[in-house]
N, C-alpha and C. Protein backbone atom coordinates (compact mmCIF):
# COMPACT_ATOMS: atom_id res chain seq x y z
N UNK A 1 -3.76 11.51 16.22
CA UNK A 1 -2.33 11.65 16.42
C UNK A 1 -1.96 13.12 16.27
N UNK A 2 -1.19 13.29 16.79
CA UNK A 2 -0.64 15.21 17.23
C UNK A 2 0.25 15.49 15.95
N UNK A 3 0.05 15.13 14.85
CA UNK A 3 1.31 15.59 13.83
C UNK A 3 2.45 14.72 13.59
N UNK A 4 2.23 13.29 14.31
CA UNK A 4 3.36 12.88 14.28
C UNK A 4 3.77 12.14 12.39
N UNK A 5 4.43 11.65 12.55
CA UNK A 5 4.84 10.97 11.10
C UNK A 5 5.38 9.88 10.93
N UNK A 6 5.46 8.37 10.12
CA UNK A 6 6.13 7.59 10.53
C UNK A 6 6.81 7.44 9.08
N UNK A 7 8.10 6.92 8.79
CA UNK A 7 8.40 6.76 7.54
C UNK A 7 8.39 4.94 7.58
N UNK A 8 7.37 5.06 6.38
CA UNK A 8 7.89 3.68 5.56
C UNK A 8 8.40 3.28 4.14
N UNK A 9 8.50 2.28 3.85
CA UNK A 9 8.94 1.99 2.56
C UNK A 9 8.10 1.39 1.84
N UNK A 10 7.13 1.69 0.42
CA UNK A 10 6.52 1.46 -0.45
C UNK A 10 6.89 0.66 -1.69
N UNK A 11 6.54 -0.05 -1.53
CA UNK A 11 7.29 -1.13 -2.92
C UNK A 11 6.30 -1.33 -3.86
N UNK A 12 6.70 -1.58 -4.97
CA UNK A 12 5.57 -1.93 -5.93
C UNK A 12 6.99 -3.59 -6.51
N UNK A 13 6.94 -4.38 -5.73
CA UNK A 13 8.01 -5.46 -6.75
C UNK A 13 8.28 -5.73 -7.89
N UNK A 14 6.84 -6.00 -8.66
CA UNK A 14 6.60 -6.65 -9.90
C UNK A 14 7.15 -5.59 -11.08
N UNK A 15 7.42 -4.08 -10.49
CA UNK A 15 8.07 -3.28 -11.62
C UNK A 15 9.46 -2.83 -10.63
N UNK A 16 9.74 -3.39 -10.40
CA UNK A 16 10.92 -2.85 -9.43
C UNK A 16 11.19 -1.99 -9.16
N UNK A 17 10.12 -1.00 -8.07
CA UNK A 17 9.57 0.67 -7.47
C UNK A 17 10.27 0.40 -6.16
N UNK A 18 9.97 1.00 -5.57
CA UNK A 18 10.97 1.22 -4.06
C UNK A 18 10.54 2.82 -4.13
N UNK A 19 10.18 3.88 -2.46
CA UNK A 19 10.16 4.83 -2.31
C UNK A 19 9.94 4.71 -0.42
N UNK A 20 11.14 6.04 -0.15
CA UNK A 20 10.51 5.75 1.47
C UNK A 20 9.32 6.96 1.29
N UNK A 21 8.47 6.57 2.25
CA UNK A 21 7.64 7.97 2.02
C UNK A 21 7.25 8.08 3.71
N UNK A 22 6.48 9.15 3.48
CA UNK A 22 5.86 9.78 5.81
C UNK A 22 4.44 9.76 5.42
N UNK A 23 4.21 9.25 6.14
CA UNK A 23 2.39 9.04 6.31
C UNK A 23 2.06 9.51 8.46
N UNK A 24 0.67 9.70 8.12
CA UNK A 24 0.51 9.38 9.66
C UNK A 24 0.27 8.34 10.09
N UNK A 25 0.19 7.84 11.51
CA UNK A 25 -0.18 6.38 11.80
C UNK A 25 -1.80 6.25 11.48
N UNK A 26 -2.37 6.90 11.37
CA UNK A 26 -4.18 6.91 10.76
C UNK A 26 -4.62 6.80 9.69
N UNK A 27 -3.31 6.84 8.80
CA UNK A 27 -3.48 6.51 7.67
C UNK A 27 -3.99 5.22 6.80
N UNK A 28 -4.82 5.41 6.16
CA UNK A 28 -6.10 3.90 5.60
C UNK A 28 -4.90 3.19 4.94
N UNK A 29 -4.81 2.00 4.44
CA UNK A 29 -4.56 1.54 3.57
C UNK A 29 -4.82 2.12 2.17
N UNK A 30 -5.49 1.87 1.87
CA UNK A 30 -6.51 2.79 0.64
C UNK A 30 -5.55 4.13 0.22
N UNK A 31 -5.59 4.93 1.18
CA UNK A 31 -4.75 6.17 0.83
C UNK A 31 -3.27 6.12 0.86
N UNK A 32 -2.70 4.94 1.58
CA UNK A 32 -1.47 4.66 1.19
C UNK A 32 -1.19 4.70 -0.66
N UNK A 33 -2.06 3.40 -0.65
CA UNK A 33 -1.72 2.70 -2.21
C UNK A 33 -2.55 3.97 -3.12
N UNK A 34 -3.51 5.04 -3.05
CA UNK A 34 -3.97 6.14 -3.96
C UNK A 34 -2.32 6.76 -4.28
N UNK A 35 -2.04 7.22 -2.88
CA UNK A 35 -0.85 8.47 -3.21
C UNK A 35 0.38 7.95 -3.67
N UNK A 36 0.72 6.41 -2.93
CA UNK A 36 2.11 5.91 -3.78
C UNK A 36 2.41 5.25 -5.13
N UNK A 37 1.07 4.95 -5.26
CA UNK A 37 1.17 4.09 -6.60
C UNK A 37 1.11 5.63 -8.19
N UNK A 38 0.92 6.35 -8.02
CA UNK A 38 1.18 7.33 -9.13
C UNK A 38 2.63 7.67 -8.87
N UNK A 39 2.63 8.21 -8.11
CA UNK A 39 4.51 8.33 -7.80
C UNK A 39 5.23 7.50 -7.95
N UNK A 40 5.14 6.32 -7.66
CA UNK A 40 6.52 4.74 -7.54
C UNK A 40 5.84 4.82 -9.11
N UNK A 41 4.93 4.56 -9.93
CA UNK A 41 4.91 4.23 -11.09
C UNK A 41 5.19 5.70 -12.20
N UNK A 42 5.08 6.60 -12.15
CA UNK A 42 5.21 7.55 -12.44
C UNK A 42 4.22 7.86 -14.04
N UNK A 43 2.90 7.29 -13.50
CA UNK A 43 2.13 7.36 -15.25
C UNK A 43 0.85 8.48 -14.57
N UNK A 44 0.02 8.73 -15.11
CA UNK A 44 -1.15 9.37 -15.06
C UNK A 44 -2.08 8.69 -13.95
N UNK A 45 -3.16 8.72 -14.19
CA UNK A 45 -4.33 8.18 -13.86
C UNK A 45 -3.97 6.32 -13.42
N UNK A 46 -4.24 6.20 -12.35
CA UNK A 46 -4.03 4.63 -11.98
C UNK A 46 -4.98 4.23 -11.64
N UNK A 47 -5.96 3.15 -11.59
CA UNK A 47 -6.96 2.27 -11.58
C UNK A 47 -6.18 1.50 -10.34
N UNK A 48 -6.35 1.87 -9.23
CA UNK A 48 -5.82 1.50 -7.39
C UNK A 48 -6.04 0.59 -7.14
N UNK A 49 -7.77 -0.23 -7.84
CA UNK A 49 -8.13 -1.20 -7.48
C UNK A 49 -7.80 -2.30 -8.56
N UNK A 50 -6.81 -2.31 -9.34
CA UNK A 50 -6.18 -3.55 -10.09
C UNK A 50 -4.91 -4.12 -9.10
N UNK A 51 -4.86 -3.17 -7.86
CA UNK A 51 -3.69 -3.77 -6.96
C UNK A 51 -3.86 -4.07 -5.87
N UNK A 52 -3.66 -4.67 -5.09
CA UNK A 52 -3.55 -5.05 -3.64
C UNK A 52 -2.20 -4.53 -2.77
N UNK A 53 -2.68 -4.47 -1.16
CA UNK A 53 -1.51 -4.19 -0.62
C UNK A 53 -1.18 -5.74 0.70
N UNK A 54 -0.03 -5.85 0.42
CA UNK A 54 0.61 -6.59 1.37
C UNK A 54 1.54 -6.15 2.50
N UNK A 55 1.50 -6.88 3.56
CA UNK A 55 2.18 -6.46 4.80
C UNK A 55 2.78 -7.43 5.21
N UNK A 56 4.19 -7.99 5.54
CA UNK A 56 4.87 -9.48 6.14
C UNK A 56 4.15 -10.33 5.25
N UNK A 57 4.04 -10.08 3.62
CA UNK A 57 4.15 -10.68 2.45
C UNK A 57 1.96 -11.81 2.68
N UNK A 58 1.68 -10.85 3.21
CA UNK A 58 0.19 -11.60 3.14
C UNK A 58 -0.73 -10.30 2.88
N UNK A 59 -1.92 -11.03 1.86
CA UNK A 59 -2.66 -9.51 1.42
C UNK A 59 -3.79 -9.03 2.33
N UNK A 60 -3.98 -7.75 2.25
CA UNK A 60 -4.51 -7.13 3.50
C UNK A 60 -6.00 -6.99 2.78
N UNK A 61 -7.07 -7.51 2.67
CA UNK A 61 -8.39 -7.22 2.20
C UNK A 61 -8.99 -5.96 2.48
N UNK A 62 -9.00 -5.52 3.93
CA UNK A 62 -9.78 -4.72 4.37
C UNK A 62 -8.54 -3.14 3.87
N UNK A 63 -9.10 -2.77 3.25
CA UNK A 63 -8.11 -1.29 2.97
C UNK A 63 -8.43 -0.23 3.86
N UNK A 64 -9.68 -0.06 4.72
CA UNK A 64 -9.73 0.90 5.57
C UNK A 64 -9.16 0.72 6.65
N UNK A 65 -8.25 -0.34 6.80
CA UNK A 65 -7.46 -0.66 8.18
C UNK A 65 -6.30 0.41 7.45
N UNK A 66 -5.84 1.30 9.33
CA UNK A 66 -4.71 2.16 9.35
C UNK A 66 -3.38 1.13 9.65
N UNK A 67 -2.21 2.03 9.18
CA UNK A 67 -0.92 1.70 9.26
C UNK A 67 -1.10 1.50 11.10
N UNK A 68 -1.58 2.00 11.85
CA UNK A 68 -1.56 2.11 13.22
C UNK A 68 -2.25 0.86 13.87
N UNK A 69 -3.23 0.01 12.99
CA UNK A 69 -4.02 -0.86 13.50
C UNK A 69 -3.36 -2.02 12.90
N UNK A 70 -2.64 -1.85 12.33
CA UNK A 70 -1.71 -2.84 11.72
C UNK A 70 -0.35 -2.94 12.27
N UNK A 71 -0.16 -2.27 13.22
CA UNK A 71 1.22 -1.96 13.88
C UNK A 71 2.52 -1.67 13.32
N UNK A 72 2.37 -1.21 12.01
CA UNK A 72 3.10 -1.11 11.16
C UNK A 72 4.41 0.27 11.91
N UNK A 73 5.32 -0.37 11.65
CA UNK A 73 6.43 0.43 12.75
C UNK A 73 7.14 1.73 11.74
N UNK A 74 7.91 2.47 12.35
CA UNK A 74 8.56 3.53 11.78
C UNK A 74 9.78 2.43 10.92
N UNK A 75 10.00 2.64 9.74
CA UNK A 75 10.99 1.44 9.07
C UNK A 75 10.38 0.46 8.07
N UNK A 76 8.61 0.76 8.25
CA UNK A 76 8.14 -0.92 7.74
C UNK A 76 8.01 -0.90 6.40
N UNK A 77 7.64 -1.98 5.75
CA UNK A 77 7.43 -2.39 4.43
C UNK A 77 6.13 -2.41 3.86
N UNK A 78 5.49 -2.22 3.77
CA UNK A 78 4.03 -2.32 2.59
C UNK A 78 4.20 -2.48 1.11
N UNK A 79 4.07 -3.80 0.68
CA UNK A 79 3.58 -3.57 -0.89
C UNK A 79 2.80 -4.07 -1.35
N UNK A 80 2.47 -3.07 -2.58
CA UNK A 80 1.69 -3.15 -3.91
C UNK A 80 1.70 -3.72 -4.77
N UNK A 81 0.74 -4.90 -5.02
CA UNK A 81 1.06 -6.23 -6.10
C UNK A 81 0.07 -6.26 -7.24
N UNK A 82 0.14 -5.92 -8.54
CA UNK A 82 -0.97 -6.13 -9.36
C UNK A 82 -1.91 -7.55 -9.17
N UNK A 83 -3.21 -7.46 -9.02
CA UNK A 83 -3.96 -8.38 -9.32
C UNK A 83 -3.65 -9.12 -11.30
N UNK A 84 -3.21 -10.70 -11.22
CA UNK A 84 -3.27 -11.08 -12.08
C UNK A 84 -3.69 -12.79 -12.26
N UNK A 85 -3.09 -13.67 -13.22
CA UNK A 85 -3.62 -14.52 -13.38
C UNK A 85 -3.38 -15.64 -11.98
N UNK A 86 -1.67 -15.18 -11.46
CA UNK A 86 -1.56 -16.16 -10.30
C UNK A 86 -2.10 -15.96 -8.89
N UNK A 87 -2.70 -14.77 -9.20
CA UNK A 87 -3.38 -13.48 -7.91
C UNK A 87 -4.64 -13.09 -8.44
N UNK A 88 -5.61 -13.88 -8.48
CA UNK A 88 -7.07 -12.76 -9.22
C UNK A 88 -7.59 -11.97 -7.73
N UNK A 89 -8.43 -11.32 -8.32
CA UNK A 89 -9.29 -10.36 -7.17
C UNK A 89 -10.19 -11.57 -6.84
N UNK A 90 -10.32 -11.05 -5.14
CA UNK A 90 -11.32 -11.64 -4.28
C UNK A 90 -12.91 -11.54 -4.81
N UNK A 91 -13.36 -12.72 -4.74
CA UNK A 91 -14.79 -13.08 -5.75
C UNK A 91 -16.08 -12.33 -4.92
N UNK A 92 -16.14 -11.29 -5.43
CA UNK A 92 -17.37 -10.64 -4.94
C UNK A 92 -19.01 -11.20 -5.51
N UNK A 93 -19.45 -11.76 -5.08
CA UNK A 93 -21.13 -12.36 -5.84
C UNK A 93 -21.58 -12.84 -5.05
């Protein structure tokens, strides 16, 4: 992409975060939730992989999928949901 930028909106719900932020459309998943989740939470050091990201409220497994392969529009929503007891992490073994 030539520089372009798309703004979306980053949510974290479960602490009630909200931020619009500009990404490119090539942007991973993965590096979404690295760069927004220290900012919307505003602590130190975050452990990325205690969270998941959702898109039209279903969780996205693959994190190297881009905002662009996801069709995610200028306006859209992505959020960040802690993995917990009603949500565990996907069973790797």
């Amino acid at each position: 992409m030539s520089g372009e930028l798309i703004q979306i909106r980053v949510i974290v719900p479960d602490e009630w975060r909200e931020q619009k932020m500009e990404f490119a459309p090539d942007t991973s998943l993965r590096d979404v939730k690295e760069r927004a989740l220290p900012e919307l939470l505003g602590r130190g050091p975050i452990d990325t992989s205690t969270y998941y990201v959702e898109y039209f409220e279903k969780e996205l497994l693959d994190e190297s999928s881009t905002l662009a392969d996801l069709g995610v529009p200028d306006g859209g929503v992505i959020s960040l949901r802690p993995y917990d007891m009603d949500h565990p992490r996907p069973f790797e073994g």
